[in-house]
C-alpha atoms as a PDB file:
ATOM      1  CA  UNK A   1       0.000   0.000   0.000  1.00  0.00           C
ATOM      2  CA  UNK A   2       1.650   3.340  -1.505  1.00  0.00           C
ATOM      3  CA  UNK A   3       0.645   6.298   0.623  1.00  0.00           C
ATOM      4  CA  UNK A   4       1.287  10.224  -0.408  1.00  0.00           C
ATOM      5  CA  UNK A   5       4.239  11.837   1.951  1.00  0.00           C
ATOM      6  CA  UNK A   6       3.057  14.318   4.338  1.00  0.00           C
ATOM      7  CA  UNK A   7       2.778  17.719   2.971  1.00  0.00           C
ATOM      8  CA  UNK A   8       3.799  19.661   5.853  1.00  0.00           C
ATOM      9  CA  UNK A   9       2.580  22.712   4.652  1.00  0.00           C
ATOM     10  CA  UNK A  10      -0.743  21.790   3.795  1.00  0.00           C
ATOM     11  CA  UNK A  11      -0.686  20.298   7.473  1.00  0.00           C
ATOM     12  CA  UNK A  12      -0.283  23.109   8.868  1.00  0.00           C
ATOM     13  CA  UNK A  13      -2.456  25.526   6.789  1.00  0.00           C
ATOM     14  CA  UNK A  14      -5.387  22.779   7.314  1.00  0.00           C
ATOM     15  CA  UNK A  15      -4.634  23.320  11.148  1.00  0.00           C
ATOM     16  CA  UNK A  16      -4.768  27.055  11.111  1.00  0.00           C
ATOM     17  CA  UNK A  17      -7.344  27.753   8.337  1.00  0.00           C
ATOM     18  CA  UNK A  18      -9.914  24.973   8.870  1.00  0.00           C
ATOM     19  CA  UNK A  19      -9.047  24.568   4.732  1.00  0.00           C
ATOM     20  CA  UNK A  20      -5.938  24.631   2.931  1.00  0.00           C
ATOM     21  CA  UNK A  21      -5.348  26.143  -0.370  1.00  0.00           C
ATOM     22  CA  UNK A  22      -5.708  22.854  -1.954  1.00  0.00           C
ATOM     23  CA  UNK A  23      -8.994  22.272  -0.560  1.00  0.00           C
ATOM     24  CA  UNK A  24     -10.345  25.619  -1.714  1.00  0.00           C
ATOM     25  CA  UNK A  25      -9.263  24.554  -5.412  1.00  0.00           C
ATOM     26  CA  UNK A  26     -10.470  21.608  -5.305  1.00  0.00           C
ATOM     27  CA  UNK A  27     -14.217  22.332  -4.236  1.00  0.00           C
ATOM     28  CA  UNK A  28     -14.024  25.774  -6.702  1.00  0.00           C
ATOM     29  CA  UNK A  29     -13.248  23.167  -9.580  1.00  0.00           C
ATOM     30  CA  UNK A  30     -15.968  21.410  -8.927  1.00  0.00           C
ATOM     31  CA  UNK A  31     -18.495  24.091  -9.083  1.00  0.00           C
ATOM     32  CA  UNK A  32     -17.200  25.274 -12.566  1.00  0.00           C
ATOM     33  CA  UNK A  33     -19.777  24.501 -14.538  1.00  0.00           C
ATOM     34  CA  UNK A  34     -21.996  26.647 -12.408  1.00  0.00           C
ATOM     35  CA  UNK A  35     -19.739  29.543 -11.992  1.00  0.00           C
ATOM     36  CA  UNK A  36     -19.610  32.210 -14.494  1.00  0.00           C
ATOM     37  CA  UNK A  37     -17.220  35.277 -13.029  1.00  0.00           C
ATOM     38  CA  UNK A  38     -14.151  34.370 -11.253  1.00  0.00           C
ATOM     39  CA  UNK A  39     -11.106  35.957  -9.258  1.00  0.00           C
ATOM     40  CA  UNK A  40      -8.369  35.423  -8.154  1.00  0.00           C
ATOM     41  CA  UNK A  41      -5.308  36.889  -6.273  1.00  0.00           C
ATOM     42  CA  UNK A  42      -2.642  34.286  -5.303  1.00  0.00           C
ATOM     43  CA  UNK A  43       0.367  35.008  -3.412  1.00  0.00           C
ATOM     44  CA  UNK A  44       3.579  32.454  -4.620  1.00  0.00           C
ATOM     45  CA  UNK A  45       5.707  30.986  -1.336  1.00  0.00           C
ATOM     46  CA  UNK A  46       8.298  33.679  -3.330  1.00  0.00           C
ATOM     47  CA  UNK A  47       6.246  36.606  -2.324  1.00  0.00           C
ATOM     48  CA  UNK A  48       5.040  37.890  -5.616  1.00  0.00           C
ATOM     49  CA  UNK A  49       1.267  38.364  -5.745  1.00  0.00           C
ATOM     50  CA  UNK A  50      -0.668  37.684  -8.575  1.00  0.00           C
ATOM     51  CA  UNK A  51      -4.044  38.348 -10.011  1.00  0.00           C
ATOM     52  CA  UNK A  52      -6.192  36.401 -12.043  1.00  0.00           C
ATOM     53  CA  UNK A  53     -10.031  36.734 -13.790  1.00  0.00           C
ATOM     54  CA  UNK A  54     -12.696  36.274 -15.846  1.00  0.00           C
ATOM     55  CA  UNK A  55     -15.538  39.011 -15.953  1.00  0.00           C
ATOM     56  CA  UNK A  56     -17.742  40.585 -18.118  1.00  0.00           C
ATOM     57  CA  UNK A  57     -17.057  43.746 -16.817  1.00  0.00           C
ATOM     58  CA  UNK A  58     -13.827  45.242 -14.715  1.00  0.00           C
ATOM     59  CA  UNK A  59     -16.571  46.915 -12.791  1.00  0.00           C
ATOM     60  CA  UNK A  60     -17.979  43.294 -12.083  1.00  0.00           C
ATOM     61  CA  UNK A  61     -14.834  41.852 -10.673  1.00  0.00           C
ATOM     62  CA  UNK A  62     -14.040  44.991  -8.411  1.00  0.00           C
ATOM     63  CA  UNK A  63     -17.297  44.443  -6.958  1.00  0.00           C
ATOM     64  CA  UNK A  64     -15.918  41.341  -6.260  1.00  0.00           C
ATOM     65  CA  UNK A  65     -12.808  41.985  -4.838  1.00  0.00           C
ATOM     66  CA  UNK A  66     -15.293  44.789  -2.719  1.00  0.00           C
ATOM     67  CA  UNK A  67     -17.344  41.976  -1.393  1.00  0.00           C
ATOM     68  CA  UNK A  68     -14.624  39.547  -0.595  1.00  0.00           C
ATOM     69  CA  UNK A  69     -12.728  42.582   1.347  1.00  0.00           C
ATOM     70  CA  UNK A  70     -16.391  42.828   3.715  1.00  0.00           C
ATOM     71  CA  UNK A  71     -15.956  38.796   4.017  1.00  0.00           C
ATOM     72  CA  UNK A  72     -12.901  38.805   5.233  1.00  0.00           C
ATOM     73  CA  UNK A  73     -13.529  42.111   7.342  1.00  0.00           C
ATOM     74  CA  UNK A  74     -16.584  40.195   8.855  1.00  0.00           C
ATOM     75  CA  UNK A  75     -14.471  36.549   9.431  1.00  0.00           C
ATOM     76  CA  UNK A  76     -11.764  38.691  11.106  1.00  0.00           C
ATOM     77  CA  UNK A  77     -14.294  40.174  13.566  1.00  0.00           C
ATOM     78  CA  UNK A  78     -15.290  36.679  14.378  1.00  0.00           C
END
């Protein structure tokens, strides 16, 4: 019986997130057929940050990025 190594990181983001950045790629993918706007802003174990998106408008996706700023506003209140 072959089993995966432990992923340390992932470990440890699992422990401190509740998810870990895996998981929240994983469940997004499959929901793709029902999603139609996405965005994204990633930030590489280098540092860089990067952004990434489908919209029909830009306006769309910084309404977006305006609600997800509230959600994390309201989690960090929690």
């Amino acid at each position: 019986m072959d089993q995966e190594p432990v992923d340390f990181q992932e470990t440890k983001q699992k422990k401190e997130r509740g998810m870990t950045v895996k998981d929240i790629l994983s469940n997004k993918l499959k929901q793709y057929s029902d999603i139609e706007t996405v965005v994204v802003v990633s930030k590489h174990k280098d540092g860089v940050i990067e952004t990434a998106f489908s919209w029909e408008g830009s306006t769309e996706a910084l309404g977006m990025l305006t609600i997800a700023q509230a959600d994390i506003v309201d989690y960090m209140k929690d």
